[in-house]
C-alpha atoms as a PDB file:
ATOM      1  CA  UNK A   1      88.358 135.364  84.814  1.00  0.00           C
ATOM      2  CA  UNK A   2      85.526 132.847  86.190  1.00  0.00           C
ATOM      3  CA  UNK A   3      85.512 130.873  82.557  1.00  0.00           C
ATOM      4  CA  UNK A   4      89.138 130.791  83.315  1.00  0.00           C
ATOM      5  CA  UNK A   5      88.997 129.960  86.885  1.00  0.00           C
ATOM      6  CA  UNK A   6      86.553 127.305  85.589  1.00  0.00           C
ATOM      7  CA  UNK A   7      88.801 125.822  82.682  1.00  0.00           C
ATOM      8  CA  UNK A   8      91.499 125.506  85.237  1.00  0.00           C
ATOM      9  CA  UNK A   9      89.205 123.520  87.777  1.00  0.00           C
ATOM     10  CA  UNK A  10      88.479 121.236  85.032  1.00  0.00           C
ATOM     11  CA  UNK A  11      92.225 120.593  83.934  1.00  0.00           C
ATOM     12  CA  UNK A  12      92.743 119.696  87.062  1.00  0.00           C
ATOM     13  CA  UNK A  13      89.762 117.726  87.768  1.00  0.00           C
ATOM     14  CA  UNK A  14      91.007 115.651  84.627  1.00  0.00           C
ATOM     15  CA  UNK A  15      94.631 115.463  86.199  1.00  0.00           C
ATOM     16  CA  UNK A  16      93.325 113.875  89.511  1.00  0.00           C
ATOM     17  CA  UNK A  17      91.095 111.273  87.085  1.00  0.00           C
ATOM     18  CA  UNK A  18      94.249 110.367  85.185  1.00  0.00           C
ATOM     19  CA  UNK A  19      96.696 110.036  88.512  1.00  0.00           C
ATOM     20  CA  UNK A  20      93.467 107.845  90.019  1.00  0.00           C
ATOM     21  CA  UNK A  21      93.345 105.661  87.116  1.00  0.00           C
ATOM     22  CA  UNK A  22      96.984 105.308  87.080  1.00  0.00           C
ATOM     23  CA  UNK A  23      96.897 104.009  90.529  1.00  0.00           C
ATOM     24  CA  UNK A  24      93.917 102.254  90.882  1.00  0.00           C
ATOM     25  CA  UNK A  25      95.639 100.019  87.770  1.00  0.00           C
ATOM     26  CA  UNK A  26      98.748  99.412  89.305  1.00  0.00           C
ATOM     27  CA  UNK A  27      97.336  98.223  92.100  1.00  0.00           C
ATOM     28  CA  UNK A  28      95.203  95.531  90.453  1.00  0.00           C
ATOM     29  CA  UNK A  29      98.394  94.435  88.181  1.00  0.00           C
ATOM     30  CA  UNK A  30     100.475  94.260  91.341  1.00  0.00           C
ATOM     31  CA  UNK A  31      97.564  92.130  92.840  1.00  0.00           C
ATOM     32  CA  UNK A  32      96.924  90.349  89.874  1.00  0.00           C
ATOM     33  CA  UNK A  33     100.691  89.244  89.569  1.00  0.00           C
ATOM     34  CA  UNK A  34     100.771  88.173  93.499  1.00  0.00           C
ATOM     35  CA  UNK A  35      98.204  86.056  93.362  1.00  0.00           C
ATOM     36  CA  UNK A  36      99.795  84.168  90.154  1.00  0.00           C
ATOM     37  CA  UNK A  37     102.584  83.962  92.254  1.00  0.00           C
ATOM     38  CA  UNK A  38     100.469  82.902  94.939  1.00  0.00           C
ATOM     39  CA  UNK A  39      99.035  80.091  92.887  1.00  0.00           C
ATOM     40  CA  UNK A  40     102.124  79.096  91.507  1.00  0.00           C
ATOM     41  CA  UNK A  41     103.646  77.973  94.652  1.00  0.00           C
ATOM     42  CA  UNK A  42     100.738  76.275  95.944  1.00  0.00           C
END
């Protein structure tokens, strides 16, 4: 039951990487597309 306990951390572990990553890059598109705009109208 620990290996299993163990496997689930991981799975999880992974999960939290993957929702991270998914945020952490929408944020720099979002910021990467304001400042265009940003620079566009200056």
């Amino acid at each position: 039951m620990k290996h299993f306990d163990w496997l689930k951390h991981e799975v999880t572990n992974k999960n939290e990487v993957k929702k991270y990553y998914l945020f952490s890059s929408s944020i720099s598109f979002s910021f990467r597309s304001y400042s265009a705009s940003s620079a566009s109208i200056f």
